[in-house]
N, C-alpha and C. Protein backbone atom coordinates (compact mmCIF):
# COMPACT_ATOMS: atom_id res chain seq x y z
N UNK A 1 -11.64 -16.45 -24.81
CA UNK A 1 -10.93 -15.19 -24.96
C UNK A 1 -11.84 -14.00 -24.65
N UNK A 2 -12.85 -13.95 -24.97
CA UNK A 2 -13.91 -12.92 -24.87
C UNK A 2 -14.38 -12.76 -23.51
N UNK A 3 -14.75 -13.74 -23.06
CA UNK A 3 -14.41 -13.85 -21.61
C UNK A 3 -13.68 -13.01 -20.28
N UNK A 4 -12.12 -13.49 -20.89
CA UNK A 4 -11.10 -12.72 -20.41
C UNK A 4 -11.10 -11.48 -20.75
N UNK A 5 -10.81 -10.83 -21.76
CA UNK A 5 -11.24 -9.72 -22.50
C UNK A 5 -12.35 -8.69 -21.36
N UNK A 6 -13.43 -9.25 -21.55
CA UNK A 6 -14.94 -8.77 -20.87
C UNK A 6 -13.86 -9.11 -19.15
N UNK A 7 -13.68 -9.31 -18.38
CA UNK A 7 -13.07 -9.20 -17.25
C UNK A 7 -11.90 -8.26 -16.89
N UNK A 8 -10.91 -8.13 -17.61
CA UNK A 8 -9.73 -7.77 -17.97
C UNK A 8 -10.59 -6.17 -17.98
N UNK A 9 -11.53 -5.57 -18.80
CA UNK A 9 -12.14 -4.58 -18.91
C UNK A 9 -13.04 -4.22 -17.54
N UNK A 10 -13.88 -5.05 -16.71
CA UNK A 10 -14.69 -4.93 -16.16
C UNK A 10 -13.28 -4.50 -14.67
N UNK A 11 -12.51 -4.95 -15.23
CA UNK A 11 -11.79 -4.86 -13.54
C UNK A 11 -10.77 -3.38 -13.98
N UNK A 12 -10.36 -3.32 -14.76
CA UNK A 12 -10.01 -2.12 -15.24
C UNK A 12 -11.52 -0.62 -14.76
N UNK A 13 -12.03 -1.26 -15.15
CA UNK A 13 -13.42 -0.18 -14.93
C UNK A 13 -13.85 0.09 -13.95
N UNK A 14 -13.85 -0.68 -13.13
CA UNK A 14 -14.17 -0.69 -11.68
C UNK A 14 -12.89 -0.18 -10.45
N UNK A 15 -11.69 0.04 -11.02
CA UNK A 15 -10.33 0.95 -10.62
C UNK A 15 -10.39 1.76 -10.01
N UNK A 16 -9.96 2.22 -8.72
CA UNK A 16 -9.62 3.68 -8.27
C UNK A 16 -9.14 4.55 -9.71
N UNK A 17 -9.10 6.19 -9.83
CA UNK A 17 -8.65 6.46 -10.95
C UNK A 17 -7.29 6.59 -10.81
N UNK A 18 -6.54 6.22 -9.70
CA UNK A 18 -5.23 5.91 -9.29
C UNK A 18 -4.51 5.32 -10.22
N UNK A 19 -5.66 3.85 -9.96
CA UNK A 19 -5.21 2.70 -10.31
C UNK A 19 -5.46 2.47 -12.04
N UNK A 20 -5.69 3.26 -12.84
CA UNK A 20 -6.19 3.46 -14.11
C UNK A 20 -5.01 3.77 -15.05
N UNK A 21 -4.41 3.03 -15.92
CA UNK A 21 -3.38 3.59 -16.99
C UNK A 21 -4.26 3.51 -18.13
N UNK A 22 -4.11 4.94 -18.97
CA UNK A 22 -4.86 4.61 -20.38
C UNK A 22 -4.32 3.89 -21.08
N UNK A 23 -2.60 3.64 -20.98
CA UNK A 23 -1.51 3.41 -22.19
C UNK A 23 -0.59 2.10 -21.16
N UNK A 24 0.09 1.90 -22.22
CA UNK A 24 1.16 1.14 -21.10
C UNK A 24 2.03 2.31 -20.85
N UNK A 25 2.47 3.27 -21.75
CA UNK A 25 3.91 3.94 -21.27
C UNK A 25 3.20 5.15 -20.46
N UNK A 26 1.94 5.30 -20.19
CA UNK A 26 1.66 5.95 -18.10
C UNK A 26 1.69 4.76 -17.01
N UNK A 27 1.59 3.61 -17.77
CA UNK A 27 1.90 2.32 -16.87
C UNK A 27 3.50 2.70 -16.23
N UNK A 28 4.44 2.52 -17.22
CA UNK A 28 5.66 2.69 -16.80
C UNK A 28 6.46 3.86 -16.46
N UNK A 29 6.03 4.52 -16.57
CA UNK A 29 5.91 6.42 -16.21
C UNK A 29 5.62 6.24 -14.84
N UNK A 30 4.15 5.65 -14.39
CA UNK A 30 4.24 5.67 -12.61
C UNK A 30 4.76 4.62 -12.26
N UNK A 31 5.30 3.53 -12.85
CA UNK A 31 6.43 2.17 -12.15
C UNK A 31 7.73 3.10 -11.71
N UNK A 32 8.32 3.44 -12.57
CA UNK A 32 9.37 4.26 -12.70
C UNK A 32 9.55 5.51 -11.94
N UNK A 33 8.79 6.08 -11.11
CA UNK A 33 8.20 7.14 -10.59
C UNK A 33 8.31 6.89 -8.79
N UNK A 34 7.65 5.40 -9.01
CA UNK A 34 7.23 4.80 -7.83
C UNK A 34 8.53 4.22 -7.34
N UNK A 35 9.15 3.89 -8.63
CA UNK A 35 10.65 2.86 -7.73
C UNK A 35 11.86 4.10 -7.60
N UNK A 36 10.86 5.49 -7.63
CA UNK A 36 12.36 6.05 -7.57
C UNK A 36 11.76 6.90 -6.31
N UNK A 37 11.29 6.91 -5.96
CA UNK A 37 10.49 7.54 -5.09
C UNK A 37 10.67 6.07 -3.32
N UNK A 38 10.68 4.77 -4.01
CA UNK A 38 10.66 4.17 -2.42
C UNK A 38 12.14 3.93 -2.47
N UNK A 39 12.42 3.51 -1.16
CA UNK A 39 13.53 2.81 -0.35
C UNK A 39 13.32 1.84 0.21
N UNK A 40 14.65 1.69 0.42
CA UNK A 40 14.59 0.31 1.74
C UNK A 40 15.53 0.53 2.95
N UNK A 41 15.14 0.44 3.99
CA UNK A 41 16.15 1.13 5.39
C UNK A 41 15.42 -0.30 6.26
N UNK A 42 16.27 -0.84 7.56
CA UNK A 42 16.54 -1.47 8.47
C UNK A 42 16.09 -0.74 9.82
N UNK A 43 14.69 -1.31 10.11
CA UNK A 43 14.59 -0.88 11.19
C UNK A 43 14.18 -1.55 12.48
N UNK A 44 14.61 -1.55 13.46
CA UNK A 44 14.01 -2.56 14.45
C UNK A 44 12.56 -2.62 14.90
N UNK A 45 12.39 -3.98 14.84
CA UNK A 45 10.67 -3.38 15.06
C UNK A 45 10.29 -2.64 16.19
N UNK A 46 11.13 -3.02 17.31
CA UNK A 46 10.33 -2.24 18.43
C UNK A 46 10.83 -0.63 18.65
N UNK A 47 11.33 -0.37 17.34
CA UNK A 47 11.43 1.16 17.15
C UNK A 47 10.21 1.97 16.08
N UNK A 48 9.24 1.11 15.69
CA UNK A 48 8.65 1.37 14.94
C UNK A 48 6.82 1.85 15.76
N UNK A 49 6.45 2.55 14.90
CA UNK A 49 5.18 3.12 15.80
C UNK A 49 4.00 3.63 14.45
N UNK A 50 2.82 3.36 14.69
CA UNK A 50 1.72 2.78 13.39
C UNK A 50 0.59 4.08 13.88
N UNK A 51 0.68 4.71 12.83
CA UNK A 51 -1.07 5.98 12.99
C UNK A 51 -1.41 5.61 11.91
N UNK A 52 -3.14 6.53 11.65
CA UNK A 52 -3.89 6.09 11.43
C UNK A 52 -3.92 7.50 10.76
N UNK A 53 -4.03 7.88 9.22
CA UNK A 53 -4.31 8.59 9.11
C UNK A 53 -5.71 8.99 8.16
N UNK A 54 -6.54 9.52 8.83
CA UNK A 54 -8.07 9.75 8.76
C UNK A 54 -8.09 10.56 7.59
N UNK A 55 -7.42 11.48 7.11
CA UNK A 55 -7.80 12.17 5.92
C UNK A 55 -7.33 11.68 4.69
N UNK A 56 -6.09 11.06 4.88
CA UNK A 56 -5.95 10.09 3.33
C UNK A 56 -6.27 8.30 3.89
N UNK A 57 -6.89 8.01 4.55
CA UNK A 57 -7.15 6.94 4.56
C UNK A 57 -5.98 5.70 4.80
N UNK A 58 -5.15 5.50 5.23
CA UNK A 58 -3.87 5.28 5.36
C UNK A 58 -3.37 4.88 6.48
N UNK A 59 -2.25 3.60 7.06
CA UNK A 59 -2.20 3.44 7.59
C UNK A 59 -0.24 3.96 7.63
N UNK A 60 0.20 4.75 8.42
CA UNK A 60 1.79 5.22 8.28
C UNK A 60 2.76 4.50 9.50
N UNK A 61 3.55 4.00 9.42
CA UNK A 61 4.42 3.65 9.81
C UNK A 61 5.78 4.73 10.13
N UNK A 62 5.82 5.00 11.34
CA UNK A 62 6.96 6.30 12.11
C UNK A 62 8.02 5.02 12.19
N UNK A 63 9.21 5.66 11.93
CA UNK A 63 10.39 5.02 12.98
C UNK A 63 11.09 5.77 13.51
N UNK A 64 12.05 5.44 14.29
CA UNK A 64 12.49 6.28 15.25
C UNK A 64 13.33 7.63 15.12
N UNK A 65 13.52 7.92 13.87
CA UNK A 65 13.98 9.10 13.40
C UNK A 65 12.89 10.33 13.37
N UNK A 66 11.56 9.79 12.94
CA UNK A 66 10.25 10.37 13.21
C UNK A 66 9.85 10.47 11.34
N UNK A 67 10.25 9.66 10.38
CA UNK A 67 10.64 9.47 9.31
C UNK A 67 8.84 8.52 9.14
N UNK A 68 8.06 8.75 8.06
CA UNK A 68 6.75 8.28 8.15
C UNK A 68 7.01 7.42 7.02
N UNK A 69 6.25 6.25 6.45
CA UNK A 69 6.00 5.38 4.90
C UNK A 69 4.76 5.08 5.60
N UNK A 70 3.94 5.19 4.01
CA UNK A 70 3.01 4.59 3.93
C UNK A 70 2.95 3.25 4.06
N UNK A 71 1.99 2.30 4.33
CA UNK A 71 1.73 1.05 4.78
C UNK A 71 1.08 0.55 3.67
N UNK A 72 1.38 -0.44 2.69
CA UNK A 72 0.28 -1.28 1.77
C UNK A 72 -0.49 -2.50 2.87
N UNK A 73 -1.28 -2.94 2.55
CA UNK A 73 -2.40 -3.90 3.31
C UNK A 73 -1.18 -5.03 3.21
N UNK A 74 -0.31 -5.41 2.35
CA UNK A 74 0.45 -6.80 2.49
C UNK A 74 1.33 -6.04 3.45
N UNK A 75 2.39 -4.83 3.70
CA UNK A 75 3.36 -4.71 4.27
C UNK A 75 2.69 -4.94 5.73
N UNK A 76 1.36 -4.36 5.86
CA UNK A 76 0.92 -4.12 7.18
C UNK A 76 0.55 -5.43 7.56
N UNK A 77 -0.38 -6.21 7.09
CA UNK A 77 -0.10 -7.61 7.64
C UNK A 77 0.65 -8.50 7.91
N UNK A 78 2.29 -8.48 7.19
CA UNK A 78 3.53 -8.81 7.55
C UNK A 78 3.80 -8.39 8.99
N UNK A 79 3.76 -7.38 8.88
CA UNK A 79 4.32 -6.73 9.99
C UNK A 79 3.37 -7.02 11.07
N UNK A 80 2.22 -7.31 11.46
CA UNK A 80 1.39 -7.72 12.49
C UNK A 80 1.20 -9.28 12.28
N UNK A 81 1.82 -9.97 11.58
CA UNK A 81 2.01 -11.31 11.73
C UNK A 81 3.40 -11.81 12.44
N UNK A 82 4.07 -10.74 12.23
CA UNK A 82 5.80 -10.82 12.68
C UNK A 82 5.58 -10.26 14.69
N UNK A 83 4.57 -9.80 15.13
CA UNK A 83 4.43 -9.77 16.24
C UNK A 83 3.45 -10.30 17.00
N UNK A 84 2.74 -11.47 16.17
CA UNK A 84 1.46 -11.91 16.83
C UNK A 84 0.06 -11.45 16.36
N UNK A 85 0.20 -11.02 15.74
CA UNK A 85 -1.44 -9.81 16.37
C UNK A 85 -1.95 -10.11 14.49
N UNK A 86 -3.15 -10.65 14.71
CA UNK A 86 -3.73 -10.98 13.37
C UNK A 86 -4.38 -9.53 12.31
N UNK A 87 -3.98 -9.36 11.51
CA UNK A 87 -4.27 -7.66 10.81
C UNK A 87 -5.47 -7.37 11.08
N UNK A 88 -6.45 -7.97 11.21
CA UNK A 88 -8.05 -7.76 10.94
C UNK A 88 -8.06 -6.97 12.03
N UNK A 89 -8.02 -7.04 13.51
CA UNK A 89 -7.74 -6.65 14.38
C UNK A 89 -7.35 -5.58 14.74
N UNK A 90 -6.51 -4.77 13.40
CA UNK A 90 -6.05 -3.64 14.00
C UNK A 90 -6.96 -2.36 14.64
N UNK A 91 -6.53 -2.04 15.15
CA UNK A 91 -6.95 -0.54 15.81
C UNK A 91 -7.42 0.18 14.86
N UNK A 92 -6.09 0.55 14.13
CA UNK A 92 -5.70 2.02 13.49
C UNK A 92 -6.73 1.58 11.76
N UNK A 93 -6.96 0.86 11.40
CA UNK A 93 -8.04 0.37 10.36
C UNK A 93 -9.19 1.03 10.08
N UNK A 94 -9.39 1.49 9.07
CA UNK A 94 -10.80 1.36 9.16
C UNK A 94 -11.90 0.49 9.17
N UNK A 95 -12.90 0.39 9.33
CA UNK A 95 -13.46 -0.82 9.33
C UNK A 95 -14.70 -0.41 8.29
């Protein structure tokens, strides 16, 4: 248990301060925040177009409306597995 405990803390500590809740109910304050804030829309991939954005670090996804979302590292590797192209690889990445 102490173990877990001592890990459970060490990975907490080591957090973006993003990624940091003091409480659970700022836990669910930004869940709640976050699910009201995304969507879900249908878009064809080959209407879709990927920058790189250098000042927040970020990879954005345009579609053809000119409509931007941020990219998480799983959405973005989906999406470059769904056309071939292995994520590591990308361009628009930082490295």
């Amino acid at each position: 248990m102490t173990r877990n405990l001592y890990t459970a803390s060490r990975q907490w500590a080591t957090r973006p301060d993003d990624e940091r809740f003091e409480t659970i109910e700022d836990l669910a304050e930004f869940c709640e925040q976050d699910r009201s804030d995304s969507a879900v829309s249908n878009v064809r991939l080959g209407d879709i177009r990927f920058t790189y954005d250098g000042d927040n670090d970020e990879v954005l996804m345009i579609g053809e409306t000119g409509s931007t979302a941020r990219m998480t590292s799983y959405a973005f590797g989906q999406t470059a597995r769904s056309v071939g192209a292995p994520p590591s690889t990308c361009g628009l990445c930082p490295r």
